[in-house]
Protein backbone atom coordinates (compact mmCIF):
# COMPACT_ATOMS: atom_id res chain seq x y z
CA UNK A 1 -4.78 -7.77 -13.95
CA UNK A 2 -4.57 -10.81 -11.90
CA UNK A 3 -7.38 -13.40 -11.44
CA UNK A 4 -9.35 -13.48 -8.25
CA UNK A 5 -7.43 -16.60 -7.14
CA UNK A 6 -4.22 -15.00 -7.79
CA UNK A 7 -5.30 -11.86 -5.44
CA UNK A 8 -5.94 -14.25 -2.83
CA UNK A 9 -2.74 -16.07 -3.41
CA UNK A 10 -1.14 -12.59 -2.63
CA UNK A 11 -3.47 -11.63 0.54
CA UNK A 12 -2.39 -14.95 1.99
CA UNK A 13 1.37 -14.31 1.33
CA UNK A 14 1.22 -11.20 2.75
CA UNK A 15 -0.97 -12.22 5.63
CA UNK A 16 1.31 -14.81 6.06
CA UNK A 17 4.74 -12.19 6.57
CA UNK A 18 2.76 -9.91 8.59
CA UNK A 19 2.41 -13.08 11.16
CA UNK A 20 5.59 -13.87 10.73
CA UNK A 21 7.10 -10.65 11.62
CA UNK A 22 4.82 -10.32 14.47
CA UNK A 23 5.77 -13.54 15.74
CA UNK A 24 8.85 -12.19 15.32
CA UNK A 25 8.58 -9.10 17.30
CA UNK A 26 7.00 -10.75 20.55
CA UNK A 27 9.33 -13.44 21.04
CA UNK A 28 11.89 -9.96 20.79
CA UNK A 29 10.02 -7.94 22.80
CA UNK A 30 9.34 -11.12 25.19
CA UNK A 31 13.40 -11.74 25.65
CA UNK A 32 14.35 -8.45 25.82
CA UNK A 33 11.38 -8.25 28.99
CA UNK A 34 13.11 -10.99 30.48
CA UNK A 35 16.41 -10.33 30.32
CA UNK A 36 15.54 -6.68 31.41
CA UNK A 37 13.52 -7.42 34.25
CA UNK A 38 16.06 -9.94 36.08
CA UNK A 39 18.25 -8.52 39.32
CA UNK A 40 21.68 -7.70 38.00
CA UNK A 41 22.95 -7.56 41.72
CA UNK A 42 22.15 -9.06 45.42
CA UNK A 43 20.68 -5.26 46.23
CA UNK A 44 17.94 -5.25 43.30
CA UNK A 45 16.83 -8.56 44.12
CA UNK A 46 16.22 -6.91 47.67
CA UNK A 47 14.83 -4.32 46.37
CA UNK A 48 12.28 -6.77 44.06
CA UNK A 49 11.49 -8.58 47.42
CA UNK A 50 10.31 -5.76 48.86
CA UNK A 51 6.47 -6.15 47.45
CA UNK A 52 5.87 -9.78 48.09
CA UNK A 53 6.84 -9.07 51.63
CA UNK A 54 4.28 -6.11 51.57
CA UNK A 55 2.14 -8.19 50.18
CA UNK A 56 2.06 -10.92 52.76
CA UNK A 57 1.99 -7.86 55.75
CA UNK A 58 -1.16 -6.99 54.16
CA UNK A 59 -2.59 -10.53 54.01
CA UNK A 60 -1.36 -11.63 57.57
CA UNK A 61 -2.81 -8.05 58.88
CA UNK A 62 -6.48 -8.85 57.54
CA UNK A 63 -6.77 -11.98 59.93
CA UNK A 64 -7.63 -11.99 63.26
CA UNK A 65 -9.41 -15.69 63.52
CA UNK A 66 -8.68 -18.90 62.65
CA UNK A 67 -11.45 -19.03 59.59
CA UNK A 68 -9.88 -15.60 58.19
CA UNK A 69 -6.41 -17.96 58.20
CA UNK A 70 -7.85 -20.95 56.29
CA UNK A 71 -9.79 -18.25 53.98
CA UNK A 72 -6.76 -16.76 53.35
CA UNK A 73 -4.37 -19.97 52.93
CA UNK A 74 -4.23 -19.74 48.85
CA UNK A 75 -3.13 -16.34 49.10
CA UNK A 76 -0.65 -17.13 51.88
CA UNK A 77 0.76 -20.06 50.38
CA UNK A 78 1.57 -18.20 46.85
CA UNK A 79 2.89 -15.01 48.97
CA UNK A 80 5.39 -17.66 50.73
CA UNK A 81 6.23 -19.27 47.30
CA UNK A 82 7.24 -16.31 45.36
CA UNK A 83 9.03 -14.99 48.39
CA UNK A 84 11.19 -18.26 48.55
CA UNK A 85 11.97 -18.32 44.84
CA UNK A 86 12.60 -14.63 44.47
CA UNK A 87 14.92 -15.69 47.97
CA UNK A 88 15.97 -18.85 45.81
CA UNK A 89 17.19 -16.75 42.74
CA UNK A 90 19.16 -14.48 44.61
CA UNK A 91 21.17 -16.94 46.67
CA UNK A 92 22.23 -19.11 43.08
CA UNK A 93 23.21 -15.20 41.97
CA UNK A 94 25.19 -14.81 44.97
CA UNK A 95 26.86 -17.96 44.73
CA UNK A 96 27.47 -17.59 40.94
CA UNK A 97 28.57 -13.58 40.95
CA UNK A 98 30.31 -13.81 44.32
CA UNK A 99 27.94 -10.30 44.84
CA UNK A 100 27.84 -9.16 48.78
CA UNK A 101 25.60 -7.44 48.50
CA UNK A 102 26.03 -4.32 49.89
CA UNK A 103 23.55 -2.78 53.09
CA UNK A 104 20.06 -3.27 53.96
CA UNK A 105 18.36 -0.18 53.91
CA UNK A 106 16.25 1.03 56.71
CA UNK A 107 12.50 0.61 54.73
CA UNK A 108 13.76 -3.30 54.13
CA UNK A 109 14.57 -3.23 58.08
CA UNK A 110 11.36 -1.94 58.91
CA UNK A 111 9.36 -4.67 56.80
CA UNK A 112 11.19 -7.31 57.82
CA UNK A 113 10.49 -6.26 61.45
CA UNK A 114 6.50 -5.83 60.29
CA UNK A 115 6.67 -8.89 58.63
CA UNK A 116 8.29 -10.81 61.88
CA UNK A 117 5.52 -8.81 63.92
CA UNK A 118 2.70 -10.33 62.03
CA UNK A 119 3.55 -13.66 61.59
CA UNK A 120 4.16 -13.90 65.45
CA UNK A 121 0.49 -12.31 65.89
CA UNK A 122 -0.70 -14.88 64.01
CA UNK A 123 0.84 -17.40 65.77
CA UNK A 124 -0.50 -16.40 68.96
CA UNK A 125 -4.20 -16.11 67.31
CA UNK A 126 -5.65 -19.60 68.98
CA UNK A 127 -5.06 -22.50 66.24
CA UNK A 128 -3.68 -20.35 63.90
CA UNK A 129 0.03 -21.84 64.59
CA UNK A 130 -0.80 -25.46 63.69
CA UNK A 131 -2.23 -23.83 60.12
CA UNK A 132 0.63 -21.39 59.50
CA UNK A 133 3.13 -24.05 59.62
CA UNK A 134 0.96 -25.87 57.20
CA UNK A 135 0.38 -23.03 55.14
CA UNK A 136 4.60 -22.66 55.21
CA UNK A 137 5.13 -25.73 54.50
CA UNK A 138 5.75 -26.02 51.14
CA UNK A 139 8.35 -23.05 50.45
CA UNK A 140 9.89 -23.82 53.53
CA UNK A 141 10.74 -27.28 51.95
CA UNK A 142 11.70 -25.54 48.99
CA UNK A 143 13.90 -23.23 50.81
CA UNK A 144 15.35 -26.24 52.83
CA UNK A 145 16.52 -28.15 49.75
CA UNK A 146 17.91 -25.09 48.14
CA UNK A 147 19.86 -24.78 51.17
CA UNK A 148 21.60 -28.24 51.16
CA UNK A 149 22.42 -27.41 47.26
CA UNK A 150 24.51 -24.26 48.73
């Protein structure tokens, strides 16, 4: 029978392989959620666009003043930013697979036209304009230097 310090000795060992594997197994499970979850053509990235656009409908169709805007603008602003990477990531995959991208489908038609509907609501909401393009700002820069990369 071992000593109390040798039991101990062996907890910790163990303990310590236990951790390791499950180290192990996240930074698997973590790469493998990654590299799943990334558009593997110009339609799927479409497809992933498809909820931040919904997403900013449903932000720009709760204001009707210009204090609903400004309470709104953190919301906006991150709505526009993933929208312009997700729009980011799929033009360097287009340029780098030389993908199409096949045809728009009528829902992504119909948001696009809801989402063009609402922003030009907003913009004719007194003040609002001055704010939106402030509230744009930012991705649109983004969006502006991607474009002179490509």
């Amino acid at each position: 029978m071992g000593t109390k310090g040798d039991i101990l000795f062996e907890k910790d060992i163990y303990s310590q392989v236990i951790y390791q594997s499950m180290k192990r197994l996240f930074i698997l499970l973590l790469f493998a959620s990654l590299s799943g979850c990334s558009p593997s053509s110009i339609c799927e990235y479409r497809t992933e666009g498809e909820e931040p656009i919904k997403r900013l409908i449903y932000e720009l169709s709760q204001i009707e003043t210009v204090g609903q805007l400004e309470a709104r603008e953190g919301r906006l602003k991150k709505c526009f930013s993933s929208l312009v990477d997700l729009m980011i990531a799929a033009k360097k995959f287009q340029a780098k697979r030389h993908d199409e991208g096949g045809e728009v489908t009528f829902w992504q038609l119909e948001l696009s036209e809801a989402l063009r509907r609402e922003m030009i609501r907003i913009y004719e909401i007194e003040g609002c304009s001055e704010l939106m393009e402030e509230i744009e700002r930012d991705a649109l820069h983004k969006l502006d230097i991607m474009e002179r990369c490509y």
